[in-house]
N, C-alpha and C. Protein backbone atom coordinates (compact mmCIF):
# COMPACT_ATOMS: atom_id res chain seq x y z
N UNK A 1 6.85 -13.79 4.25
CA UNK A 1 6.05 -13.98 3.05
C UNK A 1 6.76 -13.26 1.90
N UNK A 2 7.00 -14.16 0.67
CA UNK A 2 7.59 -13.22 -0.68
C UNK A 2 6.47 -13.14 -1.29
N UNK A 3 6.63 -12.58 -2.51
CA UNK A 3 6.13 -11.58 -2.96
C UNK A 3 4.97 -12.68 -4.10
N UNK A 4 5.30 -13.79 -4.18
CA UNK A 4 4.60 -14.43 -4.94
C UNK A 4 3.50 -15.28 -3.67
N UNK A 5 3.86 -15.36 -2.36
CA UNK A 5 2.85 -15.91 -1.70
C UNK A 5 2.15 -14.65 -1.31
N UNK A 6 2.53 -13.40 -1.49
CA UNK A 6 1.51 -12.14 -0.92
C UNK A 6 0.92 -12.40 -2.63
N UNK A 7 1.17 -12.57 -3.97
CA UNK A 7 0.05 -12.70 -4.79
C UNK A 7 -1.39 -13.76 -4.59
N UNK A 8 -0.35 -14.61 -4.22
CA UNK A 8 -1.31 -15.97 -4.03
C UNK A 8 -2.39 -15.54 -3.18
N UNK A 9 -1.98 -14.79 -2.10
CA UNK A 9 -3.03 -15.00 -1.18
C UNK A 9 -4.32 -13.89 -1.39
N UNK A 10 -3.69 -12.87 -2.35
CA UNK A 10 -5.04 -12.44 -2.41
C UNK A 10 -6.52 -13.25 -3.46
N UNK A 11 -6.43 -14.20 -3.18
CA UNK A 11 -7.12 -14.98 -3.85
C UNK A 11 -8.50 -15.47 -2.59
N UNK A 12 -7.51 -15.16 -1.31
CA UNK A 12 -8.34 -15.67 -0.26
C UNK A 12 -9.14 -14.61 0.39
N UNK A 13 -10.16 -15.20 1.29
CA UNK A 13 -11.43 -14.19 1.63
C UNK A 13 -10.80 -13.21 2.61
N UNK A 14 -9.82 -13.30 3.31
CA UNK A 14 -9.27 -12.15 4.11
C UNK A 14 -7.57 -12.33 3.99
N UNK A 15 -7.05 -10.93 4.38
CA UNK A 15 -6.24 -10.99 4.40
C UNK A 15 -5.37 -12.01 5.26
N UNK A 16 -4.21 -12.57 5.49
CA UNK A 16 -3.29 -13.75 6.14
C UNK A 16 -2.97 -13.15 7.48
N UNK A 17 -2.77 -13.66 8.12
CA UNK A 17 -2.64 -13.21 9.79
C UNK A 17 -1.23 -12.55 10.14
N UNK A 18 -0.92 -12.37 10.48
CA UNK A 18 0.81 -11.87 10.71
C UNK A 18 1.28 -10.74 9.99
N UNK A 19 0.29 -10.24 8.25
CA UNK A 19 0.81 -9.02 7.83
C UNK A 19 0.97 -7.45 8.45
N UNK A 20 2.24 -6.75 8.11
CA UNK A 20 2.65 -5.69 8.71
C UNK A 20 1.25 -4.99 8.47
N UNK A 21 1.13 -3.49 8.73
CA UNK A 21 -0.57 -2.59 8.36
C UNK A 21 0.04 -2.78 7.24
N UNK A 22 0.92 -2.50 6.48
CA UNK A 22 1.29 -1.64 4.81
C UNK A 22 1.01 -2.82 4.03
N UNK A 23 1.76 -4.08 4.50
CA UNK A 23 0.83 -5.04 3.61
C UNK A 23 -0.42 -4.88 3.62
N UNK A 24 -1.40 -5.38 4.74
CA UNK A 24 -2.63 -5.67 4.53
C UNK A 24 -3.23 -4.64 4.22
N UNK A 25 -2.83 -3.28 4.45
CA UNK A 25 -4.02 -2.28 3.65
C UNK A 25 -3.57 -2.45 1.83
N UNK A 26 -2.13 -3.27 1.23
CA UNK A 26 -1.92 -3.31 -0.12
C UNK A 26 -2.78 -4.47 -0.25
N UNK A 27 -3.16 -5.50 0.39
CA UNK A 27 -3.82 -6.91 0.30
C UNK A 27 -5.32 -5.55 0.10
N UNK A 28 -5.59 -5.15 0.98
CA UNK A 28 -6.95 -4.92 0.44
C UNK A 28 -7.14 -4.30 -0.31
N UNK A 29 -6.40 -2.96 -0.31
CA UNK A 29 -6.52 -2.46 -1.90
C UNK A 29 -6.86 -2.87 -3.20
N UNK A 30 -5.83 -4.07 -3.02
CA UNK A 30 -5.74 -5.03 -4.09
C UNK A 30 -7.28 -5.78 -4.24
N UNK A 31 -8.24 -5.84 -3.11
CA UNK A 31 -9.66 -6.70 -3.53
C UNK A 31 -10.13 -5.61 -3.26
N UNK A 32 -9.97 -4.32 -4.05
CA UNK A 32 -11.23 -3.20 -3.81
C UNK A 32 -11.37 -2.97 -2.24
N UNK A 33 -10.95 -2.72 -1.74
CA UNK A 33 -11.31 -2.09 -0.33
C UNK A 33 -10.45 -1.28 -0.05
N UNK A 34 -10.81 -0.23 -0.56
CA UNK A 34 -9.57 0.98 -0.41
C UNK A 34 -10.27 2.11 1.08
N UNK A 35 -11.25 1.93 1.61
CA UNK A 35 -11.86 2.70 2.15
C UNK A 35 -10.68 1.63 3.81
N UNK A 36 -11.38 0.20 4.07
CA UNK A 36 -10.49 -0.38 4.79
C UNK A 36 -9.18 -0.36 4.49
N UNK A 37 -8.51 -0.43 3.60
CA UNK A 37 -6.58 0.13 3.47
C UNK A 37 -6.73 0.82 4.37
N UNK A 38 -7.57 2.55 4.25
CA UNK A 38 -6.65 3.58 4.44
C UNK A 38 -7.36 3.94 5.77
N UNK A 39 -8.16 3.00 6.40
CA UNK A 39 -8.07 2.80 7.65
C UNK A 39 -7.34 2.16 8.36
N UNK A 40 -6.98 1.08 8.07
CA UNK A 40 -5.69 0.28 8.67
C UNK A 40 -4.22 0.85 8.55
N UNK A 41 -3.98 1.94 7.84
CA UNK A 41 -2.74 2.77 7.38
C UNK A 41 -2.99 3.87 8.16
N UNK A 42 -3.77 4.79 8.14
CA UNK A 42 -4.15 6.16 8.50
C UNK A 42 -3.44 6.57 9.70
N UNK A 43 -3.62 5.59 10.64
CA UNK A 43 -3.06 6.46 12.23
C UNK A 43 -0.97 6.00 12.30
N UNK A 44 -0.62 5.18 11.15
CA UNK A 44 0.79 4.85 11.55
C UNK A 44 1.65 5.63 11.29
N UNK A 45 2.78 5.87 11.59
CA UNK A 45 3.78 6.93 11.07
C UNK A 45 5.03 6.39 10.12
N UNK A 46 5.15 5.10 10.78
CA UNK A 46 6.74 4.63 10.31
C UNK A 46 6.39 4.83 8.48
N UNK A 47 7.73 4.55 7.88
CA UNK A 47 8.28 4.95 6.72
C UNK A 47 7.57 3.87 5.86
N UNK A 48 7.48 2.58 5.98
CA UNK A 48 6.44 1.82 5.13
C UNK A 48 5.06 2.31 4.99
N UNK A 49 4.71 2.48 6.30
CA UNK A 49 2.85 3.10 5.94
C UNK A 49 2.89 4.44 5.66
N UNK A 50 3.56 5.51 5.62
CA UNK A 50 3.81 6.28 5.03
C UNK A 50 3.99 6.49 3.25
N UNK A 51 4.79 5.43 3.21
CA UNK A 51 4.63 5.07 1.53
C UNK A 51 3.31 4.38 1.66
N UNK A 52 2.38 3.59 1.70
CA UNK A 52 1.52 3.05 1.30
C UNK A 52 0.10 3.90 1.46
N UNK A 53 0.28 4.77 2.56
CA UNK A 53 -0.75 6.13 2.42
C UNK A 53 -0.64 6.75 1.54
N UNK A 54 0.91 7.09 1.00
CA UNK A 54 0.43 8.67 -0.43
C UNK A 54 0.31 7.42 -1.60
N UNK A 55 0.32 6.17 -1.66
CA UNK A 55 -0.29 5.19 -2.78
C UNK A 55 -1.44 5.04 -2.81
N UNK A 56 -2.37 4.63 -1.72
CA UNK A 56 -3.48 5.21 -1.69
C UNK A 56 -4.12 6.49 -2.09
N UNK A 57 -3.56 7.71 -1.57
CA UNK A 57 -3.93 8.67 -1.47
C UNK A 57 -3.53 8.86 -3.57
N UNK A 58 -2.62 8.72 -3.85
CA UNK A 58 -2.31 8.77 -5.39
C UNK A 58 -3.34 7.61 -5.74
N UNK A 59 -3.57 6.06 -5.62
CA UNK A 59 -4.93 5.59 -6.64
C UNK A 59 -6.16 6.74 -6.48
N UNK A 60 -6.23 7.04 -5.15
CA UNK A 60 -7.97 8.17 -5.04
C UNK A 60 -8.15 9.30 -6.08
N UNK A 61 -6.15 9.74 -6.39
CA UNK A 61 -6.30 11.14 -6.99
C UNK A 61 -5.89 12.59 -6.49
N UNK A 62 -6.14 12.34 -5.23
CA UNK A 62 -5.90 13.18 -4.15
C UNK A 62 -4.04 13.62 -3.81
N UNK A 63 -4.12 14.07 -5.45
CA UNK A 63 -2.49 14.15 -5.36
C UNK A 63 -1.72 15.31 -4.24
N UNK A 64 -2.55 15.85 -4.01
CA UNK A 64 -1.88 17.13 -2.70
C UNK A 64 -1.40 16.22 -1.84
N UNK A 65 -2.78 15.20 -1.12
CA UNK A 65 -2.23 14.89 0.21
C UNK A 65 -1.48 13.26 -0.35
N UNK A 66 -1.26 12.81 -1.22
CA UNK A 66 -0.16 11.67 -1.74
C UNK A 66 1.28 12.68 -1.85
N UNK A 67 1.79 13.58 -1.65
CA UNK A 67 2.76 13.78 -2.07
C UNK A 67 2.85 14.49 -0.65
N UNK A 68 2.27 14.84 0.50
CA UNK A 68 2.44 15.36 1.69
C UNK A 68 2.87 13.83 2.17
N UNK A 69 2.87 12.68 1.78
CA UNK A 69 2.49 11.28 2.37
C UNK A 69 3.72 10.49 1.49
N UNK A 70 4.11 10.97 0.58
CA UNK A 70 5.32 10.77 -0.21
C UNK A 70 6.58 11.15 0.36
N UNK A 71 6.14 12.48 0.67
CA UNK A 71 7.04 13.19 1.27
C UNK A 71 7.80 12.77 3.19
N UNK A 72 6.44 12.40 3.80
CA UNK A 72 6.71 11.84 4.86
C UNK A 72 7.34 10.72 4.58
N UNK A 73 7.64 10.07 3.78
CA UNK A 73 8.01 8.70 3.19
C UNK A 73 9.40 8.55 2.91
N UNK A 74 9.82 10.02 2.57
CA UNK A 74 10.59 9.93 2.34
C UNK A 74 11.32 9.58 0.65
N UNK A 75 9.87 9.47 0.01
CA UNK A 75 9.96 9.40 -1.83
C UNK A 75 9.15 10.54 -2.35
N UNK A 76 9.08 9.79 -3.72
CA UNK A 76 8.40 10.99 -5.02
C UNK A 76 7.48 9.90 -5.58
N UNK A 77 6.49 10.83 -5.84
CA UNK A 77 5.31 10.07 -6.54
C UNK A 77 5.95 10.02 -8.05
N UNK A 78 5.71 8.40 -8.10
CA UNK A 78 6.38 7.86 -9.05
C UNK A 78 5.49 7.95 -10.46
N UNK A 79 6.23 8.01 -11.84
CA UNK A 79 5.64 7.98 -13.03
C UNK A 79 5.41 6.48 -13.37
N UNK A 80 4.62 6.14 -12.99
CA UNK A 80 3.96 4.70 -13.57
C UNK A 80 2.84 4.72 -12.94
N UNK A 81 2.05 3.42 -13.43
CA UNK A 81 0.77 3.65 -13.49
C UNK A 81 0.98 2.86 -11.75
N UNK A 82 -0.33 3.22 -11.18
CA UNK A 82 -0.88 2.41 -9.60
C UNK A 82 -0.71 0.85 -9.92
N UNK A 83 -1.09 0.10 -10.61
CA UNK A 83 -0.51 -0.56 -10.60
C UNK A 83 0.54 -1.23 -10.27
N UNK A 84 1.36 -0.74 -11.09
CA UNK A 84 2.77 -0.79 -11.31
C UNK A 84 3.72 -0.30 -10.01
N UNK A 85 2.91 0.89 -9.23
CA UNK A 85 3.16 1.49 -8.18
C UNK A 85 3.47 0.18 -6.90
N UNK A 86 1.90 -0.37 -7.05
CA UNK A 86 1.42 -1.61 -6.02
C UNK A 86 2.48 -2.35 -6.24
N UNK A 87 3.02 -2.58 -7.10
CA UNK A 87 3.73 -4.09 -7.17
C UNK A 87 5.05 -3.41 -6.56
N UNK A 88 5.76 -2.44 -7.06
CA UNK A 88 7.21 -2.04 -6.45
C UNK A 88 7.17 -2.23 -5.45
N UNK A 89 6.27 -1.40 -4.08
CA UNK A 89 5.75 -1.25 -2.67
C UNK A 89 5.77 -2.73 -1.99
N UNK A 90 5.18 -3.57 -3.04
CA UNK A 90 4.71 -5.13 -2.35
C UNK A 90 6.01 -5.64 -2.48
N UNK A 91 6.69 -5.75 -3.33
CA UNK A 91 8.03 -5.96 -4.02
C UNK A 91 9.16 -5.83 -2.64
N UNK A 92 8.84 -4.41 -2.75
CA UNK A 92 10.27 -3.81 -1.24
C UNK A 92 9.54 -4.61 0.20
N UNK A 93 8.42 -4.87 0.06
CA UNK A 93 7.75 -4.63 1.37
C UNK A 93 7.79 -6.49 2.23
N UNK A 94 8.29 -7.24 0.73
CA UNK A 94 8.19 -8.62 0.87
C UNK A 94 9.63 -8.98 0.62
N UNK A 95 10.38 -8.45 0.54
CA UNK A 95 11.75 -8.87 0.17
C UNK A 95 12.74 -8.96 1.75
């Protein structure tokens, strides 16, 4: 899936079948369900859900544990807005 059929699809009532966790907790994020993201993210370790936990954890605010989760990631909490954040993440994550 690129990055313009992961836009498309959040249009639909659930997320698409086959997405990695880091997509589908960004698919839900993306329709307000940040409580389900960061359950579907929470227990993984690898280096994608790792970035997509301290993104979460940075939309909540909760900048301590986004940058403990950044850090596992292996990045830096970036200067742009969440937004802007979402799309890079979906960007690398669909390419």
């Amino acid at each position: 899936m690129n990055f313009k059929e992961f836009q498309a699809s959040l249009k639909q009532p659930t997320p698409p079948a086959g997405l990695s966790d880091a997509l589908k907790a960004l698919w839900l994020d993306a329709n307000q369900q940040w409580e389900e993201a960061h359950e579907v993210i929470r227990d993984n370790t690898d280096q994608p859900s790792a970035w997509v936990h301290a993104y979460l954890h940075h939309v909540e605010g909760v900048l301590w544990n986004a940058d403990y989760w950044y850090g596992r990631a292996k990045k830096k909490r970036p200067n742009c807005s969440t937004q802007d954040e979402w799309q890079q993440i979906v960007q690398t994550l669909t390419s």
